[in-house]
Protein backbone atom coordinates (compact mmCIF):
# COMPACT_ATOMS: atom_id res chain seq x y z
CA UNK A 1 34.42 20.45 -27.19
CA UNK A 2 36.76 23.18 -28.51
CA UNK A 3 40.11 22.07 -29.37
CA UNK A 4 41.63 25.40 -28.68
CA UNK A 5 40.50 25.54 -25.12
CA UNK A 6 43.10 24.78 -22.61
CA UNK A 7 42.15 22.33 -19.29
CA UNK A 8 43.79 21.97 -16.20
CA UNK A 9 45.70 18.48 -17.20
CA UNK A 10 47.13 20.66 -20.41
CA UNK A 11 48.48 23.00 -18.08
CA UNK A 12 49.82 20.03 -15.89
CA UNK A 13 51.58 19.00 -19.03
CA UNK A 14 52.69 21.96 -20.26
CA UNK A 15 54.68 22.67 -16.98
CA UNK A 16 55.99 18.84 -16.68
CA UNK A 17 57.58 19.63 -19.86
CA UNK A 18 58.98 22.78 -19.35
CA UNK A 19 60.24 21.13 -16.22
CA UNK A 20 61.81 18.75 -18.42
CA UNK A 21 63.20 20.92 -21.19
CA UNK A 22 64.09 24.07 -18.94
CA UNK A 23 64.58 22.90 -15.30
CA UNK A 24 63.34 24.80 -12.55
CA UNK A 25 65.79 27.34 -10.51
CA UNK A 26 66.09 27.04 -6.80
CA UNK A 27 67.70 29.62 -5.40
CA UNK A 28 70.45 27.88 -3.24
CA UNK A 29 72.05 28.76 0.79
CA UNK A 30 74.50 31.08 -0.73
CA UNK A 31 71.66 33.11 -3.01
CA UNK A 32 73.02 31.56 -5.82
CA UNK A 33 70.32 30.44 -8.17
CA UNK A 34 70.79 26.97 -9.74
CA UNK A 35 68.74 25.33 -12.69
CA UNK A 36 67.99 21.89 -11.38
CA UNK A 37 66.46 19.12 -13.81
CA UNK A 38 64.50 15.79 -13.49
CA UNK A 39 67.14 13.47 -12.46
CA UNK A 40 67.39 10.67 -15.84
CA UNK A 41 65.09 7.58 -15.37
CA UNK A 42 63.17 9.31 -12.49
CA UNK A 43 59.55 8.86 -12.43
CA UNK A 44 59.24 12.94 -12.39
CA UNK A 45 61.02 12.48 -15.87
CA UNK A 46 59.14 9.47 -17.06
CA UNK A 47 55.50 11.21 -16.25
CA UNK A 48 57.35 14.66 -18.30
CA UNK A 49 58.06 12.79 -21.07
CA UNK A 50 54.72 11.20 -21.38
CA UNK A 51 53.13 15.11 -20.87
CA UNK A 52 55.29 15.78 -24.42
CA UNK A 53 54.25 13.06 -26.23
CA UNK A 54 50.69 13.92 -25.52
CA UNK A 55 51.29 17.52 -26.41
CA UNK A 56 52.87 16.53 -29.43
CA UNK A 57 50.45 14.18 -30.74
CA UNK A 58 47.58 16.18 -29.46
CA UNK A 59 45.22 17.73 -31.87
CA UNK A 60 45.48 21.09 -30.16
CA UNK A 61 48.32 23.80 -31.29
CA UNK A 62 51.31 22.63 -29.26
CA UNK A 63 52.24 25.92 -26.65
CA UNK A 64 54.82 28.42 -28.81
CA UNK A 65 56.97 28.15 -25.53
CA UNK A 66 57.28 24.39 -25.67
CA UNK A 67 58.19 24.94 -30.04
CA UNK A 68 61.07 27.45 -28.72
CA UNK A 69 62.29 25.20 -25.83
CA UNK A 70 62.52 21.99 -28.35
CA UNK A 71 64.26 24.59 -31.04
CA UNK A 72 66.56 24.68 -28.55
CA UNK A 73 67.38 21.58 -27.80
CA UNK A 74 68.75 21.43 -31.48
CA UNK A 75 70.10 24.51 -32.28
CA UNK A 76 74.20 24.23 -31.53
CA UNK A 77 74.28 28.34 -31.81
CA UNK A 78 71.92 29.05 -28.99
CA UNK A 79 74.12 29.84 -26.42
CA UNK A 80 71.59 30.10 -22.83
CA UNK A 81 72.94 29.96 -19.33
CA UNK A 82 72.13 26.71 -18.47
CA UNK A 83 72.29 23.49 -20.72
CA UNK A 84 70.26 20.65 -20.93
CA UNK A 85 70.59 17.32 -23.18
CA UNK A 86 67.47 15.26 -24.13
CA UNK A 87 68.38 11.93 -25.26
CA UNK A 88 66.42 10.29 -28.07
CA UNK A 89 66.14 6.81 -27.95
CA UNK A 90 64.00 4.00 -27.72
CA UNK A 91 63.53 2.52 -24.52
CA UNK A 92 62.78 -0.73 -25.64
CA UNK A 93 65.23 -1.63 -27.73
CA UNK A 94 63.10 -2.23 -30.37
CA UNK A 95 63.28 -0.31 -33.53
CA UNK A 96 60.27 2.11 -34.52
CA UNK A 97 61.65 2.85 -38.11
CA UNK A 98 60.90 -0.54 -39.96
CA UNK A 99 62.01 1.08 -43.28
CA UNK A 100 65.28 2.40 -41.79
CA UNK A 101 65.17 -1.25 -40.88
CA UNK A 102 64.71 -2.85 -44.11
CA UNK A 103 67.68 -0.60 -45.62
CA UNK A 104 69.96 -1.67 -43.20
CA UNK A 105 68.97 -5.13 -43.01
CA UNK A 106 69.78 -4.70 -47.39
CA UNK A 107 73.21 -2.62 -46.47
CA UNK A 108 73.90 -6.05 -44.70
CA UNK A 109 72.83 -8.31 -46.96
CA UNK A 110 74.58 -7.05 -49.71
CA UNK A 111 78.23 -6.61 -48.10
CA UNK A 112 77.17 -10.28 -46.80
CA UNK A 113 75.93 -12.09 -49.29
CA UNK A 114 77.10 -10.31 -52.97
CA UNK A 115 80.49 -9.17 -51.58
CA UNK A 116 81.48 -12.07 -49.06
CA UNK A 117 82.32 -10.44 -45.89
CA UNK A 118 82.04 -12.50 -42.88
CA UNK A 119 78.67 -11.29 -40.82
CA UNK A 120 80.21 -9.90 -38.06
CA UNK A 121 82.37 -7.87 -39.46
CA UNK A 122 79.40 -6.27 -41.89
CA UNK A 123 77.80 -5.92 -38.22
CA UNK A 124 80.60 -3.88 -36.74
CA UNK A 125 81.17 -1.83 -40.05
CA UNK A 126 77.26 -0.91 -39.85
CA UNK A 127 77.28 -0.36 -36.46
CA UNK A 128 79.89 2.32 -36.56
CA UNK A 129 78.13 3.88 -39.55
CA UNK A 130 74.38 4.51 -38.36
CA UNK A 131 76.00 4.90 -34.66
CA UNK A 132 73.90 2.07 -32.90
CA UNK A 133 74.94 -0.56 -30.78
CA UNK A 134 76.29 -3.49 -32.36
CA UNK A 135 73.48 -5.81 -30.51
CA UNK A 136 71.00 -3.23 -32.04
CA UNK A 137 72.30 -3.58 -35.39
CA UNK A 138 72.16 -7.76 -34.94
CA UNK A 139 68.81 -7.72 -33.70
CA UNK A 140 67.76 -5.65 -37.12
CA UNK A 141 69.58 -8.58 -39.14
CA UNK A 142 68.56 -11.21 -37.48
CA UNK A 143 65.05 -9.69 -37.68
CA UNK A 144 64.86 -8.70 -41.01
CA UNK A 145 67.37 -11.69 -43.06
CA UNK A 146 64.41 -13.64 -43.38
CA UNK A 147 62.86 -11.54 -45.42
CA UNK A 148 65.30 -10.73 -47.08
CA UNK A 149 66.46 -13.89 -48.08
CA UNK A 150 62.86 -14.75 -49.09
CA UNK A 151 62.82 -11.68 -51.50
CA UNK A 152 65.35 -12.53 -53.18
CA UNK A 153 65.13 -16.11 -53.29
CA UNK A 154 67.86 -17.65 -51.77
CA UNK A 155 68.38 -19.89 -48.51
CA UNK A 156 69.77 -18.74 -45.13
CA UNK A 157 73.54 -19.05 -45.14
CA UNK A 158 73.81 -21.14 -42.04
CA UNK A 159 77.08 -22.50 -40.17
CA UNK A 160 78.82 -25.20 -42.48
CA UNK A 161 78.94 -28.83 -40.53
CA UNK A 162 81.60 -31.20 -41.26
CA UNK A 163 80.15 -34.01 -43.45
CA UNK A 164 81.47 -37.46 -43.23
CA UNK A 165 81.84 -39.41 -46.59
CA UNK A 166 79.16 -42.51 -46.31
CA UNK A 167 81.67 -44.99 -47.85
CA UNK A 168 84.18 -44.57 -45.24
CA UNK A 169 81.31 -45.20 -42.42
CA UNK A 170 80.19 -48.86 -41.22
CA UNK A 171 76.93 -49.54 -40.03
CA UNK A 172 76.99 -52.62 -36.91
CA UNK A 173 73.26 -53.92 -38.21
CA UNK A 174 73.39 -57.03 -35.84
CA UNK A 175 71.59 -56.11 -32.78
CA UNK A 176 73.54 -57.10 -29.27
């Protein structure tokens, strides 16, 4: 089968995205027209999104329309009359980028362990510098600190106990 040759669920896609990237105008009561979108976490929007990712990872050229409607999605200068704003993220909440991972799990690890800085503070301090959620940013650490600690051959830090000297503590060894 060609690659180049395009079917009718390509063309299905190619219009969910455009829906998704350029809206569709309805031209309103008052002959106004009005570029309306796929409302966010709408099934219409779900079922668009999946139509890019299989455009994108397809084997087939991806449509010059949909490379100039994503080019605009990042280009701040493009000044068009209506606007539109994707958000990236990752519904899960799990990270896809283990090596951005790993870095920031040894960003943490270092301010932690080599400098002293209490763990949540490091937490916070990353947090605001990469621009994730502090509860993202734990789940990396707490994720990745095993590893880390394994590499370089220390033990977890973990929450100092209060230990009780032995010679101050009396054992009753009769039996009532």
């Amino acid at each position: 089968m060609d690659d180049n040759i395009i079917d009718e669920d390509d063309l299905n896609d190619f219009f969910n995205v455009w829906k998704l990237l350029k809206g569709v105008v309805i031209v309103s009561d008052n002959s106004k027209p009005k570029t309306e979108y796929f409302l966010s976490g709408s099934e219409e929007e779900k079922n668009a999104r999946k139509s890019l990712v299989k455009l994108l990872r397809s084997t087939k050229p991806l449509p010059r329309q949909i490379r100039i409607f994503l080019a605009d999605l990042f280009d701040d200068s493009y000044e068009n009359e209506s606007y539109r704003i994707l958000k990236i993220e990752n519904f899960s909440g799990n990270s896809s980028d283990k090596g951005g991972d790993i870095q920031l799990a040894k960003i943490i690890y270092h301010q932690h362990v080599n400098l002293g800085k209490p763990i949540g503070n490091v937490i916070l301090d990353v947090s605001d510098m990469v621009l994730l959620s502090k509860e993202q940013v734990e789940n990396i650490w707490y994720k990745q600190r095993g590893d880390l600690f394994a590499w370089y051959g220390e033990k977890i830090p973990r929450k100092k106990s209060k230990k009780v000297p032995l010679s101050n503590t009396t054992f009753d060894t009769e039996a009532k």
